[in-house]
PDB file of N, CA and C in Angstrom:
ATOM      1  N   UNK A   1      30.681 368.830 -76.913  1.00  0.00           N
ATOM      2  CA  UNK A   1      31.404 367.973 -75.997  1.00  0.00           C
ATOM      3  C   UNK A   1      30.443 366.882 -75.529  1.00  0.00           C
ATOM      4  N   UNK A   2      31.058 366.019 -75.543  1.00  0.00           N
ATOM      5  CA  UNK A   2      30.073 364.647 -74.938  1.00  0.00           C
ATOM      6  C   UNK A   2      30.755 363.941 -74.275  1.00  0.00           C
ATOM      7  N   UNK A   3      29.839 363.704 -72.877  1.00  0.00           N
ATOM      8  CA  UNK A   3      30.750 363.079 -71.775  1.00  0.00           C
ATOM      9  C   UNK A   3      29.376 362.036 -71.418  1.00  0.00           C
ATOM     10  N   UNK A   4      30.113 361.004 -70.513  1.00  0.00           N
ATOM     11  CA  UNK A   4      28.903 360.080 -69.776  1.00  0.00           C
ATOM     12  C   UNK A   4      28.981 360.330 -68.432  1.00  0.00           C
ATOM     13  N   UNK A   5      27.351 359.990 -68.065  1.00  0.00           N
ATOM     14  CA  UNK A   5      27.440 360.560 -66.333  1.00  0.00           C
ATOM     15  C   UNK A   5      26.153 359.115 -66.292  1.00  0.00           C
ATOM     16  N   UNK A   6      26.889 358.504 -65.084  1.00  0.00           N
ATOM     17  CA  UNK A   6      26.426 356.986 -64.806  1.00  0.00           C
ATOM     18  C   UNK A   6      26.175 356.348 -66.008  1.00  0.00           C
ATOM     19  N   UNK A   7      27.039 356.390 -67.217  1.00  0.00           N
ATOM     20  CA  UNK A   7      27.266 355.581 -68.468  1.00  0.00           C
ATOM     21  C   UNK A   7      25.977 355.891 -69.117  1.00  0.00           C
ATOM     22  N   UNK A   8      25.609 357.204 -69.077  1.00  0.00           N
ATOM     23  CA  UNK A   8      24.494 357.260 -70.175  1.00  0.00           C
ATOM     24  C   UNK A   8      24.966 359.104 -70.689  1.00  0.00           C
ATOM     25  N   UNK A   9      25.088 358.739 -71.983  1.00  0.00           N
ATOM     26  CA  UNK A   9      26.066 359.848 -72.624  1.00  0.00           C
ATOM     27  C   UNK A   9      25.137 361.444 -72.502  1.00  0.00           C
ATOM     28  N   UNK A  10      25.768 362.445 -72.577  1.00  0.00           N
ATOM     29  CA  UNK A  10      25.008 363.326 -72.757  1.00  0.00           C
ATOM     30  C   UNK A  10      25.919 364.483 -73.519  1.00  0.00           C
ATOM     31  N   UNK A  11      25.063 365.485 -74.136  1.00  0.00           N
ATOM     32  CA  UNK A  11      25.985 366.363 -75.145  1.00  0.00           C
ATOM     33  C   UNK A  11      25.337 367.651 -74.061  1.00  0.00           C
ATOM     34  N   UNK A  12      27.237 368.135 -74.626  1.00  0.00           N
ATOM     35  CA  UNK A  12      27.176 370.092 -73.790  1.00  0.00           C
ATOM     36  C   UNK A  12      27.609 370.537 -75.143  1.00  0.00           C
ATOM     37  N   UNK A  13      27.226 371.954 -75.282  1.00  0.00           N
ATOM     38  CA  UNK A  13      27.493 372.992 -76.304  1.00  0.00           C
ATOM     39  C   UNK A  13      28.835 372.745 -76.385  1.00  0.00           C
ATOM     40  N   UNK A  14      29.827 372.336 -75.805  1.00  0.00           N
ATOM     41  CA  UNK A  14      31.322 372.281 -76.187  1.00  0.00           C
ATOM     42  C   UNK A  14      31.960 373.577 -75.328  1.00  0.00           C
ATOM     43  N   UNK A  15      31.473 374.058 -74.315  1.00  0.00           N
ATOM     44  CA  UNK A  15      32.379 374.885 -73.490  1.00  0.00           C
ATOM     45  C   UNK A  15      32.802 373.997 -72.643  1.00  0.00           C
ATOM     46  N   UNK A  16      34.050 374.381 -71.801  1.00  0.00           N
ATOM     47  CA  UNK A  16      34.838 373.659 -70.982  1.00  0.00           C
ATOM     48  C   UNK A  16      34.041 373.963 -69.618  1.00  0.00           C
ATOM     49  N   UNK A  17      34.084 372.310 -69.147  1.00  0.00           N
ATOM     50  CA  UNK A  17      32.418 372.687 -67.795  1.00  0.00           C
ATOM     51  C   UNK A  17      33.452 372.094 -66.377  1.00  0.00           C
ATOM     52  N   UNK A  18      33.237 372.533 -65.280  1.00  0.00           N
ATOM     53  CA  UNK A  18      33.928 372.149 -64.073  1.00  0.00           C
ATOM     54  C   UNK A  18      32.868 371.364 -63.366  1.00  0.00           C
ATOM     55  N   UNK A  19      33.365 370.352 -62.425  1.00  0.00           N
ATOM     56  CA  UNK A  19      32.456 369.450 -61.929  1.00  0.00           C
ATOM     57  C   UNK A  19      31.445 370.220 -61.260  1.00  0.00           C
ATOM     58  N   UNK A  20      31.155 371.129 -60.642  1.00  0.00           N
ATOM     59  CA  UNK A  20      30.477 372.064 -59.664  1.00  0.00           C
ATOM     60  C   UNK A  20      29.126 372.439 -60.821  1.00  0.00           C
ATOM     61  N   UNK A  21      29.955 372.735 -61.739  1.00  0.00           N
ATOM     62  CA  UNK A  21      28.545 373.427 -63.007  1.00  0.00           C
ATOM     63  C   UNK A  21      28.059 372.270 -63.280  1.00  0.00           C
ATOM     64  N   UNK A  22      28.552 371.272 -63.623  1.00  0.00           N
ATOM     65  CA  UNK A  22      27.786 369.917 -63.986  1.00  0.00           C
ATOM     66  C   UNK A  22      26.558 369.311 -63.219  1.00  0.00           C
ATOM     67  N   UNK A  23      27.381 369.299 -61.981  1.00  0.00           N
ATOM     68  CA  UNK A  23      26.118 368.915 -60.495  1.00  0.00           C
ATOM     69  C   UNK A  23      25.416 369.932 -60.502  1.00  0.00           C
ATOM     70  N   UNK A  24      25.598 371.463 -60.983  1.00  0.00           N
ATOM     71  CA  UNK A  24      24.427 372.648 -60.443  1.00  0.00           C
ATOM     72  C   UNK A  24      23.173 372.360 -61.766  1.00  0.00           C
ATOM     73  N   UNK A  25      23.624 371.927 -63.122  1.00  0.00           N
ATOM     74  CA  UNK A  25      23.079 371.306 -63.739  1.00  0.00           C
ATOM     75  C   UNK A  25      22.124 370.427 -63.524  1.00  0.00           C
ATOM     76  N   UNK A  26      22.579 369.441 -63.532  1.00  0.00           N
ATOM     77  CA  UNK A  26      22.187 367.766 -63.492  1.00  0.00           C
ATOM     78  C   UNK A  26      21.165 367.712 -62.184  1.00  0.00           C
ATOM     79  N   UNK A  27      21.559 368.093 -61.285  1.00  0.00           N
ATOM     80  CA  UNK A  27      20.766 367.911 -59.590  1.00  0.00           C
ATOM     81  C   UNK A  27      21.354 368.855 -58.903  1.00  0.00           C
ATOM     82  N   UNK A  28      20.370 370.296 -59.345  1.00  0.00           N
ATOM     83  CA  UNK A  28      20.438 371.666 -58.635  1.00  0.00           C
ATOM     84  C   UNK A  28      19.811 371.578 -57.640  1.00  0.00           C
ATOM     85  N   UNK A  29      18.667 370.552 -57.099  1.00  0.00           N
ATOM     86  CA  UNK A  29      18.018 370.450 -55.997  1.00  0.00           C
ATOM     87  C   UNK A  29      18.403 370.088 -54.714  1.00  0.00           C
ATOM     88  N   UNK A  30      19.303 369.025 -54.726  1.00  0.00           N
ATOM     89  CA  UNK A  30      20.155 368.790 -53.790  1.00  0.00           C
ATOM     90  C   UNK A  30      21.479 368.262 -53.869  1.00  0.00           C
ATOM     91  N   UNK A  31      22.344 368.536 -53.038  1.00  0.00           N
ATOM     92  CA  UNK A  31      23.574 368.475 -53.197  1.00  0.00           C
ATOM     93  C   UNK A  31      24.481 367.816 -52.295  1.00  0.00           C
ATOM     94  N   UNK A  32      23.253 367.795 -51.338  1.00  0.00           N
ATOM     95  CA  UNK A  32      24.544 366.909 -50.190  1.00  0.00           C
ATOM     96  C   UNK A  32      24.975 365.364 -50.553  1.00  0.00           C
ATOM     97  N   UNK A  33      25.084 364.830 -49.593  1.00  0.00           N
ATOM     98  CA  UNK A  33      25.241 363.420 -49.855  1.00  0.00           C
ATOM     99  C   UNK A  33      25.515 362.686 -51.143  1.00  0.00           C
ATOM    100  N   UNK A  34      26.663 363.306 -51.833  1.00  0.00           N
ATOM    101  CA  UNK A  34      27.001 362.880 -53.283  1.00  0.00           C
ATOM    102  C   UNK A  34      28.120 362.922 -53.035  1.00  0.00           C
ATOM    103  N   UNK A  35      28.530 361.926 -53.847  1.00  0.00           N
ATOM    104  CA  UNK A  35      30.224 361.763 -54.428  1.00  0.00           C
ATOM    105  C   UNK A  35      30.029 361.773 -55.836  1.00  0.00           C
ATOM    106  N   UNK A  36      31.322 362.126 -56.156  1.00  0.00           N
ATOM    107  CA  UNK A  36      31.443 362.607 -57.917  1.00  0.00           C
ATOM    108  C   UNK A  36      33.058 361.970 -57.839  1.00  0.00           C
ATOM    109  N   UNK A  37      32.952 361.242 -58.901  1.00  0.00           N
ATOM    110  CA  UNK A  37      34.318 360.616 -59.848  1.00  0.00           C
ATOM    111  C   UNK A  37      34.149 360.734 -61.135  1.00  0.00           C
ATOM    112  N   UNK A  38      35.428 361.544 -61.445  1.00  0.00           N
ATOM    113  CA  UNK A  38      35.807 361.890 -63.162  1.00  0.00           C
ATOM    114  C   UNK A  38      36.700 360.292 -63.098  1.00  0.00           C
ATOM    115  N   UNK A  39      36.403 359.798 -64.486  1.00  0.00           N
ATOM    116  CA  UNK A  39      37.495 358.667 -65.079  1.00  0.00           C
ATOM    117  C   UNK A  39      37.965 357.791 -63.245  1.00  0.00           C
ATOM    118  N   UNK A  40      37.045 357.488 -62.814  1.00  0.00           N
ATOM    119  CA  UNK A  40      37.451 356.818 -61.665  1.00  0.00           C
ATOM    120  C   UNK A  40      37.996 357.037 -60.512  1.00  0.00           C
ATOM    121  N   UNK A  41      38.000 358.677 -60.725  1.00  0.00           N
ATOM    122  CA  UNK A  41      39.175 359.258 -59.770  1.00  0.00           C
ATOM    123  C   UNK A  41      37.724 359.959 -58.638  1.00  0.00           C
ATOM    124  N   UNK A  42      38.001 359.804 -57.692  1.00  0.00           N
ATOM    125  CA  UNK A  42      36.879 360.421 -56.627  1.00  0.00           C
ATOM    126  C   UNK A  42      37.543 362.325 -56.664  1.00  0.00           C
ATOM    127  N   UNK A  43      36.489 362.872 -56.722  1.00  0.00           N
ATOM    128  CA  UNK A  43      36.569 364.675 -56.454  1.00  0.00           C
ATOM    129  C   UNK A  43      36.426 364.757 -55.690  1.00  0.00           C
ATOM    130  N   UNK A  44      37.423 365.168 -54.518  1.00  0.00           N
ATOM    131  CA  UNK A  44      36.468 365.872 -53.126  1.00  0.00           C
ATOM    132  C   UNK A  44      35.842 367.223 -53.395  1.00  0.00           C
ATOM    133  N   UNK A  45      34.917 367.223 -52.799  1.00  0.00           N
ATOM    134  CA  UNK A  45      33.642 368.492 -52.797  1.00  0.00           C
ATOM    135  C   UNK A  45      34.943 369.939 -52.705  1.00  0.00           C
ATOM    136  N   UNK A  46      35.912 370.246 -52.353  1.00  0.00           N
ATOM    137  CA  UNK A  46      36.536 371.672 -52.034  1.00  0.00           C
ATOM    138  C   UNK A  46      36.804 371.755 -53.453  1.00  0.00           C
ATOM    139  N   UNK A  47      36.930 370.655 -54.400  1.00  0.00           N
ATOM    140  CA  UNK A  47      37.682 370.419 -55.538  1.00  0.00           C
ATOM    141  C   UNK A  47      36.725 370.968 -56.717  1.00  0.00           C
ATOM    142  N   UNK A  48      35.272 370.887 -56.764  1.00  0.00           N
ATOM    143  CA  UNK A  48      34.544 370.783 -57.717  1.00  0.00           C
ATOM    144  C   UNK A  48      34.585 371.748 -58.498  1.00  0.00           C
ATOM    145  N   UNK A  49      34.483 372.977 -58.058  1.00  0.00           N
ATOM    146  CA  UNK A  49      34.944 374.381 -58.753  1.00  0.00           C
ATOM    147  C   UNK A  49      35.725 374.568 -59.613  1.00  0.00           C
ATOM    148  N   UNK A  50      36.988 373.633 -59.238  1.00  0.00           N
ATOM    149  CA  UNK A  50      38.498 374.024 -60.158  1.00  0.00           C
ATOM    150  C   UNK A  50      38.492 372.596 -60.815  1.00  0.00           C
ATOM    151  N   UNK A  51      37.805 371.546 -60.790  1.00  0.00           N
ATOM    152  CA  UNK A  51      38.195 370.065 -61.693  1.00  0.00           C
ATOM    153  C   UNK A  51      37.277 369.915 -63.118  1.00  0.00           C
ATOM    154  N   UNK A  52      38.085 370.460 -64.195  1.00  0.00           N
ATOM    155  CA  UNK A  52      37.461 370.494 -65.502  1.00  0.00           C
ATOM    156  C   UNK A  52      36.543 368.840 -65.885  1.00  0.00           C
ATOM    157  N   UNK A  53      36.023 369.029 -66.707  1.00  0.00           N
ATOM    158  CA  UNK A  53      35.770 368.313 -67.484  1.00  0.00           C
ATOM    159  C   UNK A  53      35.331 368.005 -68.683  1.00  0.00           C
ATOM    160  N   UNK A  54      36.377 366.984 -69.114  1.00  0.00           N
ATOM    161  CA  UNK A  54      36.923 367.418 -70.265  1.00  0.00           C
ATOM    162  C   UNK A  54      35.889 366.464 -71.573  1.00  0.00           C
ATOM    163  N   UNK A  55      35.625 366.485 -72.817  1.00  0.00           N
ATOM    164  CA  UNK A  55      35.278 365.766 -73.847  1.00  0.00           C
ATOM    165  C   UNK A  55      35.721 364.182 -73.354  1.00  0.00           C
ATOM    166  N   UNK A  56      34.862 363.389 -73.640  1.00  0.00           N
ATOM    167  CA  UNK A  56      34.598 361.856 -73.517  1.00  0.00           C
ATOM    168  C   UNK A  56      34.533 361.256 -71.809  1.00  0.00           C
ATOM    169  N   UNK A  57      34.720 362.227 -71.173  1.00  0.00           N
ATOM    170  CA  UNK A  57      35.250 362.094 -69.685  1.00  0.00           C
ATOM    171  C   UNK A  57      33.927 361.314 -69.065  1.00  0.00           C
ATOM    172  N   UNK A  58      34.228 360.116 -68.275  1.00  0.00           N
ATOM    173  CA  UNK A  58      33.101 359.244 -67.589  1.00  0.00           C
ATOM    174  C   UNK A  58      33.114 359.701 -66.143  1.00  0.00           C
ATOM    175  N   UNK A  59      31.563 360.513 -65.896  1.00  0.00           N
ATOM    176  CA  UNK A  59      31.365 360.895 -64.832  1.00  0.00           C
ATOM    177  C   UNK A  59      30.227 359.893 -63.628  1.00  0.00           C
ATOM    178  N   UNK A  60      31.103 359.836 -63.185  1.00  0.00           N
ATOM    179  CA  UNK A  60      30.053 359.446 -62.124  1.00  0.00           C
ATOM    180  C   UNK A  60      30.026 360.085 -60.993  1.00  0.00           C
ATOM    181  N   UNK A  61      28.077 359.667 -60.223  1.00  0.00           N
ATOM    182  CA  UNK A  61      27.436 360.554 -59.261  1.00  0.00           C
ATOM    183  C   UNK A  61      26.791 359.389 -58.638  1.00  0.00           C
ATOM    184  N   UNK A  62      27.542 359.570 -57.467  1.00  0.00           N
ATOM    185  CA  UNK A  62      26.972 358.634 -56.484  1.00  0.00           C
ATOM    186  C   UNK A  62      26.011 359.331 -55.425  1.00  0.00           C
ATOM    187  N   UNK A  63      25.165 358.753 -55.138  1.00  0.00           N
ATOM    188  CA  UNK A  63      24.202 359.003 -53.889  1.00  0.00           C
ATOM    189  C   UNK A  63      23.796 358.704 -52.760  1.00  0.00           C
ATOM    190  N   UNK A  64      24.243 359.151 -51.638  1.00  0.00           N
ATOM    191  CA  UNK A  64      24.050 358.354 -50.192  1.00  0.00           C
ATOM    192  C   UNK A  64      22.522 358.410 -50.147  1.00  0.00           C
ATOM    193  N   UNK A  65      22.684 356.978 -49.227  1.00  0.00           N
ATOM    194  CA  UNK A  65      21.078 356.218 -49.114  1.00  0.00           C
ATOM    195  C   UNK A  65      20.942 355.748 -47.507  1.00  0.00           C
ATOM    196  N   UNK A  66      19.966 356.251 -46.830  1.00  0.00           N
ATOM    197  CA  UNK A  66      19.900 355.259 -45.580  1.00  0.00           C
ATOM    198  C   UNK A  66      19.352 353.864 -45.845  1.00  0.00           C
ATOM    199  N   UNK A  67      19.276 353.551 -44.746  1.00  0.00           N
ATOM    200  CA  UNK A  67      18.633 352.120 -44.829  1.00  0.00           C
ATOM    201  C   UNK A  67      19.279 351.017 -44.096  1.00  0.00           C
ATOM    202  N   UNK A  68      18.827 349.995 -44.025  1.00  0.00           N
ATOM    203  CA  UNK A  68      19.700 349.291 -42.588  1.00  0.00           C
ATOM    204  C   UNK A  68      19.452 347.306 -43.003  1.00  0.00           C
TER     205      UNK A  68
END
């Protein structure tokens, strides 16, 4: 399965992955202050567990930043 996460592609063994495993993946270190959108659509965080993701699917991971 190959999906993009901030438009830079990456390959999974081809099991079916839920947004929650992806982020425990990708940035197991921290977790707060993120937003996640499949195909443009924003996930709320209660959601991540149960929202598949699927082959070619464009993920994005946003990151809150202070600063002024």
């Amino acid at each position: 399965m190959e999906i993009s996460i901030n438009n830079k592609r990456k390959e999974f063994d081809g099991q079916l992955i839920t947004v929650q495993q992806l982020i425990n993946q990708e940035i197991p270190e921290r977790q707060q202050g993120i937003a996640i959108a499949v195909n443009n659509r924003v996930i709320a965080k209660a959601d991540w567990a149960q929202t598949p993701i699927a082959d070619k699917d464009q993920v994005t991971i946003i990151r809150a930043t202070q600063g002024g």
